[in-house]
C-alpha atoms as a PDB file:
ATOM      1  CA  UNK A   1       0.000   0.000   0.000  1.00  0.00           C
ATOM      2  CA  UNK A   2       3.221   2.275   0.687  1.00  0.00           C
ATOM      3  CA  UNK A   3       3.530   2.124  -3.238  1.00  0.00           C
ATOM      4  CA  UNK A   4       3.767   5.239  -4.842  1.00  0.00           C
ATOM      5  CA  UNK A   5       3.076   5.339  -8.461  1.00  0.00           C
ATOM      6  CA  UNK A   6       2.297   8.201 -11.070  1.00  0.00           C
ATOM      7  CA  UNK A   7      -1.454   9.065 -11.361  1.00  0.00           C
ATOM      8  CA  UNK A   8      -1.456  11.199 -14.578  1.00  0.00           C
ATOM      9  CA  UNK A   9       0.731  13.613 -16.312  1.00  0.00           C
ATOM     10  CA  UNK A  10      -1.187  17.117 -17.773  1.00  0.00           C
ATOM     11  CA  UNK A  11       0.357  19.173 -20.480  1.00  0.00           C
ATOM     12  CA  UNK A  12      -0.348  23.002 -20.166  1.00  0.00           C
ATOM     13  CA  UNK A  13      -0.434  26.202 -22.265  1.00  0.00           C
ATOM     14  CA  UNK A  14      -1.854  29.076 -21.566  1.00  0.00           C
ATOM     15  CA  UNK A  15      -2.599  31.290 -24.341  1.00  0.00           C
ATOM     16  CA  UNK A  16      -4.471  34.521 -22.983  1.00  0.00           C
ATOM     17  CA  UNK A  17      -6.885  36.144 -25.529  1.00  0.00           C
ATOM     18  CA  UNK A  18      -5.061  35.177 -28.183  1.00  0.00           C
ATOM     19  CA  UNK A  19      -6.567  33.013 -30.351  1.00  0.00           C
ATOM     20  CA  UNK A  20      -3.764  32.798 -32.518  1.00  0.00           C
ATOM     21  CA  UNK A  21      -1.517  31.098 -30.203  1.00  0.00           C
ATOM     22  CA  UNK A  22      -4.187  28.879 -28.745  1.00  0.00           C
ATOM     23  CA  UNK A  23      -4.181  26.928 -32.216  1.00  0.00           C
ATOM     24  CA  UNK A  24      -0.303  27.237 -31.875  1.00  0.00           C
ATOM     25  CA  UNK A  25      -0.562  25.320 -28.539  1.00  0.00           C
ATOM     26  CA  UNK A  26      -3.395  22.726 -29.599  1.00  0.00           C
ATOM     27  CA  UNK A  27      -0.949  21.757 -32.675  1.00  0.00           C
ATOM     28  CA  UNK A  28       2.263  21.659 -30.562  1.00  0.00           C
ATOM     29  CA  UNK A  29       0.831  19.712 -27.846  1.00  0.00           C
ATOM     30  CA  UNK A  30      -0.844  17.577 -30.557  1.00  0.00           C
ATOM     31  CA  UNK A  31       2.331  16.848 -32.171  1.00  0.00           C
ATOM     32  CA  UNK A  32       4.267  16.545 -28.851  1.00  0.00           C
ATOM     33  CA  UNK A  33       2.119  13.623 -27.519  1.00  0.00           C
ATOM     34  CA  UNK A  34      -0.120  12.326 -30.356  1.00  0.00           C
ATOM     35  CA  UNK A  35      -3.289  12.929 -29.000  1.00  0.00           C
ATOM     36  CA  UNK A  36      -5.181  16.280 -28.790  1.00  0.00           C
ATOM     37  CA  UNK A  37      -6.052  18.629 -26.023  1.00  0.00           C
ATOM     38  CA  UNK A  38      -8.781  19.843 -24.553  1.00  0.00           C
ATOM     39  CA  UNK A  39      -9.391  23.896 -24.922  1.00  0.00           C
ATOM     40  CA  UNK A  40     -10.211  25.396 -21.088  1.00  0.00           C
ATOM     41  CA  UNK A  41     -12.391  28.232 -20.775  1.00  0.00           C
ATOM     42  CA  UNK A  42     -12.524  31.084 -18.062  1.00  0.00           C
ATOM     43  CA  UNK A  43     -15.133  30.583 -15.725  1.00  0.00           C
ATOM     44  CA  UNK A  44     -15.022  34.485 -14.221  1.00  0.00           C
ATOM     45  CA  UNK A  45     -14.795  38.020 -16.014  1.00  0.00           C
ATOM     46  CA  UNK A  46     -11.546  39.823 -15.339  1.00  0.00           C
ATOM     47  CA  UNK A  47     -12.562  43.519 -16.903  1.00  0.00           C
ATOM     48  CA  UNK A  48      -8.999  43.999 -16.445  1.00  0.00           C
ATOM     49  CA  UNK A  49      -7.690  41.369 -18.588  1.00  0.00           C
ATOM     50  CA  UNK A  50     -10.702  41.276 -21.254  1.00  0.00           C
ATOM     51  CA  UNK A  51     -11.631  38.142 -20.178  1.00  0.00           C
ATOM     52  CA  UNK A  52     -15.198  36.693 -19.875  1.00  0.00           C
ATOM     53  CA  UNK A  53     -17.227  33.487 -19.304  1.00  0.00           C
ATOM     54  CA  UNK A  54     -16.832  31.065 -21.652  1.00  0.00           C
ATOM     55  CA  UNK A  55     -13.759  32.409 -23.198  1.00  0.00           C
ATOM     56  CA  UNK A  56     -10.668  29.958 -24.521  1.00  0.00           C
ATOM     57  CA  UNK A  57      -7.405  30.943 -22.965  1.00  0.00           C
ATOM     58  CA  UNK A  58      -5.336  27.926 -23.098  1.00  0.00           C
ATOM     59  CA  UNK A  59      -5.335  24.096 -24.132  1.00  0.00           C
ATOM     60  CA  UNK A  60      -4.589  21.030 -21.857  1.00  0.00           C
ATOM     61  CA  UNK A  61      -3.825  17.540 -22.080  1.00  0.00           C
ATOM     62  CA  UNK A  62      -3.667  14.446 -19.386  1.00  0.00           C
ATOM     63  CA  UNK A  63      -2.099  11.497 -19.741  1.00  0.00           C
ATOM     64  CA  UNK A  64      -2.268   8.696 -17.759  1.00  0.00           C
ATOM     65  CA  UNK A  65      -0.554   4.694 -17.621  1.00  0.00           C
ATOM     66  CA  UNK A  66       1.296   3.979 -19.770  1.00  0.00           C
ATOM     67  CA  UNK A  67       1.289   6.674 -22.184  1.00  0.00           C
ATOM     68  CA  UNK A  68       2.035   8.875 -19.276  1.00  0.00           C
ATOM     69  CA  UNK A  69       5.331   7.362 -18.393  1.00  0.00           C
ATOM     70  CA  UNK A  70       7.004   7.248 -22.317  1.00  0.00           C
ATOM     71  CA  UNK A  71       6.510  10.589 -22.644  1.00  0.00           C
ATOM     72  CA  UNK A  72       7.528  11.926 -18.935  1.00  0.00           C
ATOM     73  CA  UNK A  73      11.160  10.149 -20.187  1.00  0.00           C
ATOM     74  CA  UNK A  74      11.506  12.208 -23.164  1.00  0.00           C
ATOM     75  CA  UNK A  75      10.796  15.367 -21.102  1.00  0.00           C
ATOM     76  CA  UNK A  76      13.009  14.649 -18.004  1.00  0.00           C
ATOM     77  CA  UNK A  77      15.486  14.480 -21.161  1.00  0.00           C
ATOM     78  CA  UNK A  78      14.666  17.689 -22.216  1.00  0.00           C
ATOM     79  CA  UNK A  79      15.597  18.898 -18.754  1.00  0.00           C
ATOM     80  CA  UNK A  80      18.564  17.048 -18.824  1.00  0.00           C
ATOM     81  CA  UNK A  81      17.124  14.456 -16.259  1.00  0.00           C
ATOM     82  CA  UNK A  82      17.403  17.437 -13.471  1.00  0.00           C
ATOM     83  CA  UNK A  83      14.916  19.383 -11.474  1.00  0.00           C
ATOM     84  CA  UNK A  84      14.677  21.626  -8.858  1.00  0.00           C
ATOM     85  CA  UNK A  85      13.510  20.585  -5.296  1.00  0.00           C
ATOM     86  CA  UNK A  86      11.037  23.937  -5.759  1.00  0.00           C
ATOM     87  CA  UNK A  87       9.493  21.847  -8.495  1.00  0.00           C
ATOM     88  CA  UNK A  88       7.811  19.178  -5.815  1.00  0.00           C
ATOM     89  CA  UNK A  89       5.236  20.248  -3.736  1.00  0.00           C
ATOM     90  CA  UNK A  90       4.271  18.784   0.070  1.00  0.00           C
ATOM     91  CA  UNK A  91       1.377  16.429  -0.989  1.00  0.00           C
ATOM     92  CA  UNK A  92       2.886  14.681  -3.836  1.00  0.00           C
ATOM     93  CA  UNK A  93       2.380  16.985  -7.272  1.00  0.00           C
ATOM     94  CA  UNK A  94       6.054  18.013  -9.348  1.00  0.00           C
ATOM     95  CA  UNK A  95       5.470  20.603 -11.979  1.00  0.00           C
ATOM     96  CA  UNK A  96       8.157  22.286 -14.354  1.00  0.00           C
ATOM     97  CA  UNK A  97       7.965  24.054 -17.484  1.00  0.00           C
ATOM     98  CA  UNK A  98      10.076  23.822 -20.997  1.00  0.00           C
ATOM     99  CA  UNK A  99      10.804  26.928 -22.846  1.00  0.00           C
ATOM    100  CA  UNK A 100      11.413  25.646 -25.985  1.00  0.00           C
ATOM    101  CA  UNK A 101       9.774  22.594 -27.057  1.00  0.00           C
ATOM    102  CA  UNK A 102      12.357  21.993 -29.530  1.00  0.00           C
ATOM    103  CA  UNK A 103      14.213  20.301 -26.391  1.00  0.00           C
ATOM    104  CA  UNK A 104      12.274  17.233 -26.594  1.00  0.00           C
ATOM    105  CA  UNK A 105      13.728  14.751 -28.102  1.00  0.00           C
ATOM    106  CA  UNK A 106      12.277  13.835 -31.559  1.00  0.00           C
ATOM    107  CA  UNK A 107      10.169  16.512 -31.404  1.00  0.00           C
ATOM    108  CA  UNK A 108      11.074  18.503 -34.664  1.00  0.00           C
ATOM    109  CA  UNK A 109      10.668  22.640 -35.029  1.00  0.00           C
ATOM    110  CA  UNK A 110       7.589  23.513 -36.952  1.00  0.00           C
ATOM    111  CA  UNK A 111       7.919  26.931 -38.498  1.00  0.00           C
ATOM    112  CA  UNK A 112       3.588  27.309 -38.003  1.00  0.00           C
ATOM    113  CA  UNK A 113       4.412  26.997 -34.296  1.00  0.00           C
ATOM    114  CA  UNK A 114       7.661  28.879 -33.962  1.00  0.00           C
ATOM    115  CA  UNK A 115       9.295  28.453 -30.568  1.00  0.00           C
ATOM    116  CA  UNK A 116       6.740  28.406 -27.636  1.00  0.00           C
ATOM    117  CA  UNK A 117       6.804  26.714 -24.041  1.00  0.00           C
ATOM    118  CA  UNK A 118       4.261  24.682 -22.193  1.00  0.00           C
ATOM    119  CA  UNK A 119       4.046  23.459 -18.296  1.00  0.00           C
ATOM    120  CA  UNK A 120       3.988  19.315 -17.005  1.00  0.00           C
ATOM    121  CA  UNK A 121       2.220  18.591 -14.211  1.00  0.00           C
ATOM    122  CA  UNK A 122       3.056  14.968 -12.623  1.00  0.00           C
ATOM    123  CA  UNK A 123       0.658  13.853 -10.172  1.00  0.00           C
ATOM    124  CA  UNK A 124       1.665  11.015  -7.860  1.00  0.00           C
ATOM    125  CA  UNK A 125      -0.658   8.537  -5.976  1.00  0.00           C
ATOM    126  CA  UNK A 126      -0.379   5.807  -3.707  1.00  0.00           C
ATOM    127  CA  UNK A 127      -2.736   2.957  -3.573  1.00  0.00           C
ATOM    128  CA  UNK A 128      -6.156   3.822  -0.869  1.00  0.00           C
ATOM    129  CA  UNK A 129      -6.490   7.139  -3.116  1.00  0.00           C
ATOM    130  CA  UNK A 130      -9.275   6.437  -3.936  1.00  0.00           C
ATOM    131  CA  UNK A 131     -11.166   7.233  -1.243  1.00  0.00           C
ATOM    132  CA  UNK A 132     -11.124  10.765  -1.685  1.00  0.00           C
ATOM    133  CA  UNK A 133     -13.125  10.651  -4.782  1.00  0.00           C
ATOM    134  CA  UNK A 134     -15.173   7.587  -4.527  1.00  0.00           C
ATOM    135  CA  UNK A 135     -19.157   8.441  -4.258  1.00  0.00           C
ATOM    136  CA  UNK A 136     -19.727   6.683  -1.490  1.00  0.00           C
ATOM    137  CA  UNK A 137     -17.979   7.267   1.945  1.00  0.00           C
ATOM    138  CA  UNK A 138     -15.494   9.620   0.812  1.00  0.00           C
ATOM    139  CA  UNK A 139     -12.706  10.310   3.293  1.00  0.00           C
ATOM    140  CA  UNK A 140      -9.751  11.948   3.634  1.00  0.00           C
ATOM    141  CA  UNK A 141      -6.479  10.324   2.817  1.00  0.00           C
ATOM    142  CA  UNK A 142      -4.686   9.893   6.201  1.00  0.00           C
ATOM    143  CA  UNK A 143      -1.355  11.954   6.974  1.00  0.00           C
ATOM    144  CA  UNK A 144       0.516   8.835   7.652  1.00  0.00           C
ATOM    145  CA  UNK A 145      -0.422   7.577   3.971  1.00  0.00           C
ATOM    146  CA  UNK A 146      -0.404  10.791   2.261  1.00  0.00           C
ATOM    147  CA  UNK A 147       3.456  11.440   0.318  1.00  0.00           C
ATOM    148  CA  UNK A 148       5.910  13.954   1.427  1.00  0.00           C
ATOM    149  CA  UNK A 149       8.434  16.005  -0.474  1.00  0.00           C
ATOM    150  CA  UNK A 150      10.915  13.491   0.534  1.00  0.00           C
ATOM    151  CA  UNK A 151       9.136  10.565  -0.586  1.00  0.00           C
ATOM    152  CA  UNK A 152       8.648  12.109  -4.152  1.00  0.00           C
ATOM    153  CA  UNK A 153      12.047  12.916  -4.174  1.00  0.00           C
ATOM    154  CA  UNK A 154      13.098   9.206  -3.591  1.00  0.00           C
ATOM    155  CA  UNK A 155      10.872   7.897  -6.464  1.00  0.00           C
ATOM    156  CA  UNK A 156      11.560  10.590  -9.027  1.00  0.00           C
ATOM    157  CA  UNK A 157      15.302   9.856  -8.455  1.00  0.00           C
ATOM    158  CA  UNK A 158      14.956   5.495  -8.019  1.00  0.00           C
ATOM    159  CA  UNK A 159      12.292   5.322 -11.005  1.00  0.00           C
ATOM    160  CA  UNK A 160      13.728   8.241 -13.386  1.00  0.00           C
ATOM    161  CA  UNK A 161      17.367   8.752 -12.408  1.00  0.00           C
ATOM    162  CA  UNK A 162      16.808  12.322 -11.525  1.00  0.00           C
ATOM    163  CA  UNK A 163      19.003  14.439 -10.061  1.00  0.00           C
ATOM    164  CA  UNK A 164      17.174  16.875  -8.102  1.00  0.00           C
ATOM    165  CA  UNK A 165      18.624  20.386  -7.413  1.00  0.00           C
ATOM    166  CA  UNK A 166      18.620  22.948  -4.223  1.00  0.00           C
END
């Protein structure tokens, strides 16, 4: 049960108001992965920004099993199998962004695209997390069982050889 595994991986861009480099982002993550995001919408008006409901400002894409861990190797490579101990959070999530897709390997530049970035999210789980979603008694996941900075550290480093950085 002390297992810890990866739960999904989520590709990120966010794009703004422009529509322009929205489609950018859908084709690069497209191409990136093989399989096609999802656009996300706002959900509040910022008068500020020019944003409204029902607005697309960015493009996402989750991967999960299999799938999920081929393409986390080729973009640990594209950090040079490194990251930051900033990257990990206290309950178990690692996120880090790549400027330049360009990075990853066999990923070729695409003059439509030009050079733009995008965000990973890893999310890790043990087995028993369940619980917190299930419909029926849903519980918390206990402290004891939930996964420290320290544990993520020791599985991103044992399962991916990463070196992880002050």
């Amino acid at each position: 049960m002390r297992q810890i595994s990866v739960e999904k991986v989520t590709l990120n861009i966010g794009a703004g108001k422009d529509q322009a480099k929205l489609e950018k982002g859908m084709k690069l993550i497209n191409s990136i992965s093989g399989y096609k995001p999802v656009k996300t919408f706002t959900k509040k008006r910022i008068q500020e920004w020019g944003l409204r409901p029902g607005l697309p400002i960015g493009c996402k894409l989750t991967l999960r099993k299999k799938n999920a861990l081929e393409l986390l190797k080729r973009l640990f490579e594209a950090k040079d199998n490194t990251l930051q101990a900033s990257n990990l959070d206290n309950e178990g999530n690692i996120s880090f962004g790549i400027n330049e897709y360009i990075d990853v390997p066999g990923v070729r530049y695409d003059p439509d695209i030009g050079i733009m970035g995008f965000q990973v999210c890893i999310t890790l789980r043990r087995n028993g997390f369940r619980i917190k979603r299930r419909v029926m008694k849903r519980r918390t996941i206990p402290k004891k069982h939930r996964i420290k900075k320290d544990d993520a550290i020791n599985f991103m480093k044992n399962t991916f050889n990463l070196k992880i950085g002050e």
